[in-house]
Protein backbone atom coordinates (compact mmCIF):
# COMPACT_ATOMS: atom_id res chain seq x y z
CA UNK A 1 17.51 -21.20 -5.98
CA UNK A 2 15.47 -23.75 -3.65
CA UNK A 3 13.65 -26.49 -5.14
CA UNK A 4 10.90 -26.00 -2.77
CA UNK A 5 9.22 -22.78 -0.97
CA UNK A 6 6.95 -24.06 1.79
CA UNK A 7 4.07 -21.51 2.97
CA UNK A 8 2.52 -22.02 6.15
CA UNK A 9 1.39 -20.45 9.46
CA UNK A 10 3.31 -20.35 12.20
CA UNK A 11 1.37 -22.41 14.59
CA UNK A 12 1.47 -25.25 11.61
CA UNK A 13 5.09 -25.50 12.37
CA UNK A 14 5.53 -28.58 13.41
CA UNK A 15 3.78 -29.95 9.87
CA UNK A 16 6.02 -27.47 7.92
CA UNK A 17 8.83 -28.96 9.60
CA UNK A 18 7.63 -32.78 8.31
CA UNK A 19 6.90 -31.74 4.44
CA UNK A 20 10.50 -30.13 4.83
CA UNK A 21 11.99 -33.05 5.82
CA UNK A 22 9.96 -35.47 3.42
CA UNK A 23 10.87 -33.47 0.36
CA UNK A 24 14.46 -33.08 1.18
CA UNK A 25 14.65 -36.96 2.21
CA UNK A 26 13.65 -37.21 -1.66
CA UNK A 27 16.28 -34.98 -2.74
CA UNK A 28 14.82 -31.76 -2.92
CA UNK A 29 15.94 -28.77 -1.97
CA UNK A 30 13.70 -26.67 0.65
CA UNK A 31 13.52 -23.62 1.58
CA UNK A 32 10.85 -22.16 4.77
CA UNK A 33 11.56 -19.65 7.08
CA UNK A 34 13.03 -21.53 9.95
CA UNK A 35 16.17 -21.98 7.65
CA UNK A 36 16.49 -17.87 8.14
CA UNK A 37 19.83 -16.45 9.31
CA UNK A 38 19.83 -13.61 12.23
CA UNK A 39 20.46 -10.30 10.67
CA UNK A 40 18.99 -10.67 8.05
CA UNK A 41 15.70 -8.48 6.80
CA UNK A 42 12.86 -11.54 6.56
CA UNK A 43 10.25 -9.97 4.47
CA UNK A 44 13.33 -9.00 1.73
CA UNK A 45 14.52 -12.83 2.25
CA UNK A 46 11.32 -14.31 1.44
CA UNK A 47 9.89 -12.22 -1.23
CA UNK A 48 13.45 -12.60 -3.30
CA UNK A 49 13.18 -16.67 -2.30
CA UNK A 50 9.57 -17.23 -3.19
CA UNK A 51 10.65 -15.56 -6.54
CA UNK A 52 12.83 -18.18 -7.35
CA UNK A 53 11.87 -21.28 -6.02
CA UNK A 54 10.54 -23.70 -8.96
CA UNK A 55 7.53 -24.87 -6.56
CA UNK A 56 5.60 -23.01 -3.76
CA UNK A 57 3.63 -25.83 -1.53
CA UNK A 58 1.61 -23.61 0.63
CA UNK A 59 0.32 -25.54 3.88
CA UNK A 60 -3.47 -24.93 4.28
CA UNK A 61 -5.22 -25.12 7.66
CA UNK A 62 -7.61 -22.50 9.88
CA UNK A 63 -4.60 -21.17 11.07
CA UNK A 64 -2.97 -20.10 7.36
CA UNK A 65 -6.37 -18.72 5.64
CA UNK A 66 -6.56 -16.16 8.37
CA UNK A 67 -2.71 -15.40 7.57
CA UNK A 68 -1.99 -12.47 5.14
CA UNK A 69 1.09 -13.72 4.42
CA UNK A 70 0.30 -17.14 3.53
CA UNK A 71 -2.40 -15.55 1.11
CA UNK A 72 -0.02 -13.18 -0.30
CA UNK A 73 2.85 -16.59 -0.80
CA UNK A 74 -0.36 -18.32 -2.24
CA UNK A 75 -1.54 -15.09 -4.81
CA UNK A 76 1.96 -14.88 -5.76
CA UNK A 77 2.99 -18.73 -6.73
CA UNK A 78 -0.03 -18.85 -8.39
CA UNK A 79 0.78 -15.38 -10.38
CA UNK A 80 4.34 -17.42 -11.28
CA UNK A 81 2.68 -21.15 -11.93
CA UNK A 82 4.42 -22.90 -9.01
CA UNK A 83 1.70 -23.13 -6.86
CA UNK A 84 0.96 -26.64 -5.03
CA UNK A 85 -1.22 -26.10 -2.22
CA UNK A 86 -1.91 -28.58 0.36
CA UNK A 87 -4.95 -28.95 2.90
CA UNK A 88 -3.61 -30.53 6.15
CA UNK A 89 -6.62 -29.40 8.33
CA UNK A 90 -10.15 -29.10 7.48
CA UNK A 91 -10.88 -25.48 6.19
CA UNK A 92 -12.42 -22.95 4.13
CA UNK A 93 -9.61 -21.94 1.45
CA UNK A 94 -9.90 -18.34 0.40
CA UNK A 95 -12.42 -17.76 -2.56
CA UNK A 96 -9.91 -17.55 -5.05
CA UNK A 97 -7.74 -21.01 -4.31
CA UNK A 98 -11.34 -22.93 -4.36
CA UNK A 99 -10.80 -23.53 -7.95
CA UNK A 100 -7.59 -24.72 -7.66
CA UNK A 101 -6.63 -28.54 -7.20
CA UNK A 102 -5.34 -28.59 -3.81
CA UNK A 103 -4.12 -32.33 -2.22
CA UNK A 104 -5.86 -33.35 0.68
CA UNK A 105 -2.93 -34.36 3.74
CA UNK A 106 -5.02 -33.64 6.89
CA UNK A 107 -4.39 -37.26 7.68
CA UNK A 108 -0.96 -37.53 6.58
CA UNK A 109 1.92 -38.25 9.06
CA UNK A 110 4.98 -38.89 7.13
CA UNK A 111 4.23 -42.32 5.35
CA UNK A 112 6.47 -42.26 2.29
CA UNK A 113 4.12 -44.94 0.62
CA UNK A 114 1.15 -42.68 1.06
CA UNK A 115 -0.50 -42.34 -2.43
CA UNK A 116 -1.79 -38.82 -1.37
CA UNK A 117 1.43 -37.91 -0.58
CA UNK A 118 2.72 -39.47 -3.49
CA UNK A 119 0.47 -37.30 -5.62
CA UNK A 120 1.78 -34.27 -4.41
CA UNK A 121 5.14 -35.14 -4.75
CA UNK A 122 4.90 -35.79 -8.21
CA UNK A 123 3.03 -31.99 -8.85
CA UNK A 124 6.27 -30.49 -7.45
CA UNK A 125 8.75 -32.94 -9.11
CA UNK A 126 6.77 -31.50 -12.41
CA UNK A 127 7.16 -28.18 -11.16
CA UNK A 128 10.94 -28.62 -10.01
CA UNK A 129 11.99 -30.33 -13.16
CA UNK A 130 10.02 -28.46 -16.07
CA UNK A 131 11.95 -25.08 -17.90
CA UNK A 132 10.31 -22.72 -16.96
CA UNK A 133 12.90 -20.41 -19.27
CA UNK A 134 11.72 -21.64 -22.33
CA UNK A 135 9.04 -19.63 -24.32
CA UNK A 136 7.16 -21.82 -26.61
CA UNK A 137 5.94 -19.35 -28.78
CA UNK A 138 7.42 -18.94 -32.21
CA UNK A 139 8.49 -15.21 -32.25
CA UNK A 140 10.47 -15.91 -29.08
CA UNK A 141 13.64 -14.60 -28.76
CA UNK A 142 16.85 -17.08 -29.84
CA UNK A 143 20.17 -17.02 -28.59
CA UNK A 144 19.25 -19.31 -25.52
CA UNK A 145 19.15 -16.51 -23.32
CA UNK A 146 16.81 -16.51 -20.41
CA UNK A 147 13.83 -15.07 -19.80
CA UNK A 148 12.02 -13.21 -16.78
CA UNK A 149 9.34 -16.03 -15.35
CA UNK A 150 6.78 -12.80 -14.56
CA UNK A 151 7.29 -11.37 -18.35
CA UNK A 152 6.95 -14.96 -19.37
CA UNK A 153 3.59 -15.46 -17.36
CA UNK A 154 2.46 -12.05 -18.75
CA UNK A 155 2.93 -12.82 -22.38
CA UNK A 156 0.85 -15.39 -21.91
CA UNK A 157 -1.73 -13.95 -19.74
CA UNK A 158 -2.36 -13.83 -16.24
CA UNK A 159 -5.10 -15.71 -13.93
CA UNK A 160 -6.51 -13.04 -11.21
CA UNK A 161 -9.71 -12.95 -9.02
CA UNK A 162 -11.68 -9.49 -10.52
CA UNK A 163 -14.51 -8.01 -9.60
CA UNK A 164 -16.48 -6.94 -13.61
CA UNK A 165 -18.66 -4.21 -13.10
CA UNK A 166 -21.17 -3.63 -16.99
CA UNK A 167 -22.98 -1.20 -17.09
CA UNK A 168 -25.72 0.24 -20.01
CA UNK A 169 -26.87 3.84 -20.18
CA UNK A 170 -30.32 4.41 -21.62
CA UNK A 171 -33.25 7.46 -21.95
CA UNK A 172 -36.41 7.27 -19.88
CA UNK A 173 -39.65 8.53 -20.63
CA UNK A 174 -41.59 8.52 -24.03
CA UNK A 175 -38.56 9.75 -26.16
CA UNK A 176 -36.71 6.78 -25.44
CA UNK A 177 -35.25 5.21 -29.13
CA UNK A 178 -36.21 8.17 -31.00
CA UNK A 179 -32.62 9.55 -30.96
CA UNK A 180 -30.64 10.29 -33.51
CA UNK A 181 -27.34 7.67 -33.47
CA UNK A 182 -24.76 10.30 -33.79
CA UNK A 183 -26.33 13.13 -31.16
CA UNK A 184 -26.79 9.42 -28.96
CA UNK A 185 -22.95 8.63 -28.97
CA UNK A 186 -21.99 12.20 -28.94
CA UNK A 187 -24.24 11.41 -25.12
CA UNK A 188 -22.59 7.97 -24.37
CA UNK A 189 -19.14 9.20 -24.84
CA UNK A 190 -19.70 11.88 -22.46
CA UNK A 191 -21.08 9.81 -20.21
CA UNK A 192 -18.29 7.62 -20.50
CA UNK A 193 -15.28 10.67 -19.65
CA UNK A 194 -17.77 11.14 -16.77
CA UNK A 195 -17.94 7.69 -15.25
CA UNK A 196 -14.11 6.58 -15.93
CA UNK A 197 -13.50 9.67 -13.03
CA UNK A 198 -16.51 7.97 -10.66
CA UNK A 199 -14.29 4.46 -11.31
CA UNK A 200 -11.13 6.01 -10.51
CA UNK A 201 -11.81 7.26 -7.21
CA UNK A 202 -12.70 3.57 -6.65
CA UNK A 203 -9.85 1.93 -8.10
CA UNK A 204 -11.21 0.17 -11.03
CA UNK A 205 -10.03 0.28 -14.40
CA UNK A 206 -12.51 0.68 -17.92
CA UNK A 207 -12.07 -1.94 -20.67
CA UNK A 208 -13.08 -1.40 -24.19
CA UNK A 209 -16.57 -2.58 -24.57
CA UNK A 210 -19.10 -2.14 -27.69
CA UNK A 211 -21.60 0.39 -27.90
CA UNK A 212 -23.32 2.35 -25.14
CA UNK A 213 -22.10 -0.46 -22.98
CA UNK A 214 -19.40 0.49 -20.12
CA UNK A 215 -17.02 -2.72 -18.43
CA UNK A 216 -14.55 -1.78 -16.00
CA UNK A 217 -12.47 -4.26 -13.58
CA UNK A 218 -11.59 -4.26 -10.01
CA UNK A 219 -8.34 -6.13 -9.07
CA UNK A 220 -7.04 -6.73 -12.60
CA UNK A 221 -3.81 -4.60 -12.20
CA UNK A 222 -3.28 -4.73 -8.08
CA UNK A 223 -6.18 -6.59 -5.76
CA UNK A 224 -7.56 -5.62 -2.91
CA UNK A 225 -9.56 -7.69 -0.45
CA UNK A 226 -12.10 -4.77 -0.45
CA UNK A 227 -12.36 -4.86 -4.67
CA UNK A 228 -16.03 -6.44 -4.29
CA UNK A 229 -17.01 -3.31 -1.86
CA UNK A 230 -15.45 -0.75 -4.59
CA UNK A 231 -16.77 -2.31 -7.35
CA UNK A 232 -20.43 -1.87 -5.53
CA UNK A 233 -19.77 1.56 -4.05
CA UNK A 234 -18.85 2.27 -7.66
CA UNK A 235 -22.12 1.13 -9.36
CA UNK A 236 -23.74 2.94 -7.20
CA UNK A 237 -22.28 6.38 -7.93
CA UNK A 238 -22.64 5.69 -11.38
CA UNK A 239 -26.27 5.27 -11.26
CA UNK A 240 -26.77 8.74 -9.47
CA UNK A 241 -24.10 10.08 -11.92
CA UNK A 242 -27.06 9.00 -14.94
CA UNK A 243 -29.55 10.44 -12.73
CA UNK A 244 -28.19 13.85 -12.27
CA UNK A 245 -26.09 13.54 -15.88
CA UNK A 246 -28.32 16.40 -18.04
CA UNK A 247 -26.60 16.86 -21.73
CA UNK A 248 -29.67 17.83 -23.25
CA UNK A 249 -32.47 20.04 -21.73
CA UNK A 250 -35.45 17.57 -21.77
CA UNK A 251 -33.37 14.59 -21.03
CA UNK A 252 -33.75 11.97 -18.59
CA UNK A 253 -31.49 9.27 -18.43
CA UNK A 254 -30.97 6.42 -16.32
CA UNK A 255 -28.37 3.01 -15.82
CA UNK A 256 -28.74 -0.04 -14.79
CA UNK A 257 -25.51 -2.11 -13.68
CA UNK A 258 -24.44 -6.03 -12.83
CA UNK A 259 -21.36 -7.02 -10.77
CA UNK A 260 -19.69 -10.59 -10.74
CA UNK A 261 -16.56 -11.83 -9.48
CA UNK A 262 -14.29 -14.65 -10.22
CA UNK A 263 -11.19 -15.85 -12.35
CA UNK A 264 -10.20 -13.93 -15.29
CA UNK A 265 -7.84 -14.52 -17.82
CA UNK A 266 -6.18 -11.29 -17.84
CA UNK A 267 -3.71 -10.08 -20.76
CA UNK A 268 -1.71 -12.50 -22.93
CA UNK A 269 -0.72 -10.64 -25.73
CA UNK A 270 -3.01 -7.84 -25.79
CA UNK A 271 -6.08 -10.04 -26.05
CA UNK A 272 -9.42 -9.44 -24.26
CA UNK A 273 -9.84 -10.78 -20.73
CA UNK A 274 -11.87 -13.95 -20.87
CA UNK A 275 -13.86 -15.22 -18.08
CA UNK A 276 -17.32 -16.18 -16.89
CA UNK A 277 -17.71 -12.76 -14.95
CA UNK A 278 -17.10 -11.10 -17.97
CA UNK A 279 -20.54 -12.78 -19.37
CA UNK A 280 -22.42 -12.79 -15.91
CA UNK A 281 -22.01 -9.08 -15.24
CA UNK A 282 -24.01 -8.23 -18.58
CA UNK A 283 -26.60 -10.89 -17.61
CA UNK A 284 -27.34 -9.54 -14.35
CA UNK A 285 -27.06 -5.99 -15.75
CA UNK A 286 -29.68 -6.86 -18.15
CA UNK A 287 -31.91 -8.10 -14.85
CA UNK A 288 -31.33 -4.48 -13.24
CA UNK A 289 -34.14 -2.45 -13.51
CA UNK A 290 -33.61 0.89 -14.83
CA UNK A 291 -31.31 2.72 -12.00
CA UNK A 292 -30.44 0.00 -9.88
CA UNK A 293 -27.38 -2.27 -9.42
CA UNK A 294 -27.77 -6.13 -9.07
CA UNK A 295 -24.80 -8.15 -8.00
CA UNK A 296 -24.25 -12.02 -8.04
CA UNK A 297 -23.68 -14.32 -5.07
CA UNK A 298 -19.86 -14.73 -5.15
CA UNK A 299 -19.73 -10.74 -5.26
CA UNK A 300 -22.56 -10.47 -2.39
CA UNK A 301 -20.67 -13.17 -0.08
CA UNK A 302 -17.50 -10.73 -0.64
CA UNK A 303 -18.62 -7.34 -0.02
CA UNK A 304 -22.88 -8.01 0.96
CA UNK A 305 -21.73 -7.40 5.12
CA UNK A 306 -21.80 -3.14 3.61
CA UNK A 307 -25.08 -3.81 1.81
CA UNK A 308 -28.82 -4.21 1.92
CA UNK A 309 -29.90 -6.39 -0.91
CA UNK A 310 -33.03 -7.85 -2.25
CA UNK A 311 -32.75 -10.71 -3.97
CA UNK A 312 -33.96 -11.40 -7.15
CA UNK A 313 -34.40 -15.29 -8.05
CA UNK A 314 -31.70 -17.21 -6.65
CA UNK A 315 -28.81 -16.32 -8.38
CA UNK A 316 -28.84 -12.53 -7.74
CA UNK A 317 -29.05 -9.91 -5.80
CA UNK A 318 -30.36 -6.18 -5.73
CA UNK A 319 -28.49 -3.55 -4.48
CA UNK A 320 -30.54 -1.23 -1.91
CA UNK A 321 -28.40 0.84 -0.48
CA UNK A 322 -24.68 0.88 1.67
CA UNK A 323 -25.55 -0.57 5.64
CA UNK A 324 -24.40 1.89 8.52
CA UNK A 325 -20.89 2.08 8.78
CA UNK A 326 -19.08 -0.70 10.13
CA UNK A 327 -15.78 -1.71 10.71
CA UNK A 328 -13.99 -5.13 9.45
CA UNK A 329 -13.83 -6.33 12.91
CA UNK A 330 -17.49 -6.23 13.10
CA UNK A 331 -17.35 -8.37 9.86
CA UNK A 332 -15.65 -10.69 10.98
CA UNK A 333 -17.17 -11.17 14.14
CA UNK A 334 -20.49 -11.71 12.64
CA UNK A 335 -18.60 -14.58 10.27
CA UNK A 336 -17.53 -15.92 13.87
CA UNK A 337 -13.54 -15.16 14.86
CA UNK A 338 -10.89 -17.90 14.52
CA UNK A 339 -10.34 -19.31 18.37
CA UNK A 340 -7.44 -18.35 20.48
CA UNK A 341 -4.05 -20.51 20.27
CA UNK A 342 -1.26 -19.90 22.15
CA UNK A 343 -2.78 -16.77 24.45
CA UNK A 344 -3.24 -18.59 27.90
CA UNK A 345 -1.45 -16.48 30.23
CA UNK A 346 -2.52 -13.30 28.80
CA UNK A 347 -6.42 -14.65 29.43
């Protein structure tokens, strides 16, 4: 079991190579791919390494943000609680890591008196020397045996990026109110069995929620880097599904829906997620006018390239329809693509 997992893309090798040999000149252990053996499978190697190593230092640069594999290291020591990332060129970390204390080494060299440096090395020597086998709860099990670090994290509940859709269903026209409350839920429920199938067809899951309210999550059991897009593509369909939805002869209903994204809090015991999106997504839902679907800014700057919005003040945004089909490249060209290292000869 290595000390240290380093994280980094390949054309930050020569920095990978100096963090190796600072942390082992301090007695660490360190483990990064260049220490791989021929023969042997590399994905299996460093899936089964990163699982075990007691700290995960991923290398951040323009080069690694663009790198699905340094993302996926990164999602996954963070999952575990052995993530300390490092910046060692200027860049725009993915969404999710902005939160996240990250030391700033785009200067650093190899000066073993650096107090940056320093820094870091201290966050992994906590990381290294902490048990991470010990559960500090007071039903946990005796007998000193050891326990699984993902059950562990689990128990305890889990930090994710999600994507909250909320969403109210409500009459139009002159009846509305004058419902009975028990012919009203018999409606909502229905409703309900209706829109969990919508959701499913767009990977996101329902929550428990009060009411006539519905809350369902995008990227709380597996993310995608498309959960933003879903979660819209989702609200959408629901809204037609209250338009068309016609339970009673006379009826007219109609939804209104709010999307946020962020960090959630996700399990731990069986309690509720906690979050700010959890909050924001009824607030904006409560902004929607009746049939529409209003999303915040940090769901707009994920999945707004597929959308035309309107927006409303300037913290939100409304939802008018899906843009012409177009394909992630043409995303990401419009963002501006990452410049060409390495690719002389073939130009």
């Amino acid at each position: 079991m290595p000390d240290v997992f380093i994280s980094y893309s390949r054309e930050d090798r020569a920095a990978a190579q100096r963090f190796a040999d600072a942390f082992e000149a301090q007695g660490l252990s360190v483990w990064w791919d260049a220490t791989l053996r021929s023969g042997e499978a590399f994905d299996q190697v460093i899936e089964a390494t990163l699982m075990q190593a007691k700290a995960v230092v991923v290398l951040w640069s323009p080069h690694s943000v663009d790198s699905r594999w340094v993302r996926a290291e990164a999602t996954q020591a963070d999952r575990l609680g052995v993530l300390a990332p490092v910046t060692i060129a200027a860049c725009r970390r993915p969404i999710i890591f902005e939160l996240i204390h990250t030391v700033e080494l785009s200067h650093w060299t190899g000066d073993g008196a650096d107090r940056a440096w320093l820094g870091l090395l201290a966050d992994v020597r906590r990381l290294v020397e902490r048990d991470r086998t010990v559960d500090p709860r007071p039903d946990a099990p005796s007998g000193g045996g050891r326990s699984n670090p993902v059950e562990a994290r689990a128990r305890r509940g889990e930090r994710r990026q999600v994507t909250v859709l909320a969403c109210t269903l409500e009459e139009a026209g002159e009846t509305s109110g004058d419902m009975d409350p028990e012919d009203w839920r018999a409606i909502v429920v229905a409703f309900q069995h209706r829109a969990a199938e919508v959701l499913a067809r767009f990977d996101g899951r329902m929550t428990p929620a009060q009411g006539d309210a519905l809350i369902a999550f995008f990227g709380a059991d597996q993310t995608r880097e498309d959960d933003a897009a879903r979660a819209v593509r989702a609200g959408l369909a629901i809204v037609d599904l209250a338009k068309d939805f016609r339970p009673k002869a006379g009826l007219v209903l109609s939804a209104r829906v709010g999307i946020d994204t962020g960090l959630l809090v996700i399990g731990g015991d069986g309690a509720p997620a906690f979050g700010a999106p959890v909050s924001q997504s009824g607030q904006l839902q409560a902004q929607a006018a009746p049939g529409s679907v209003v999303i915040s800014p940090a769901t707009a700057a994920l999945a707004g390239g597929y959308l035309e919005l309107e927006p409303i003040g300037v913290r939100a945004f409304s939802v008018a329809g899906l843009r012409p089909t177009r394909t992630r490249f043409d995303l990401s060209r419009a963002r501006g693509l990452s410049q060409l290292v390495g690719r002389s000869d073939e130009l």
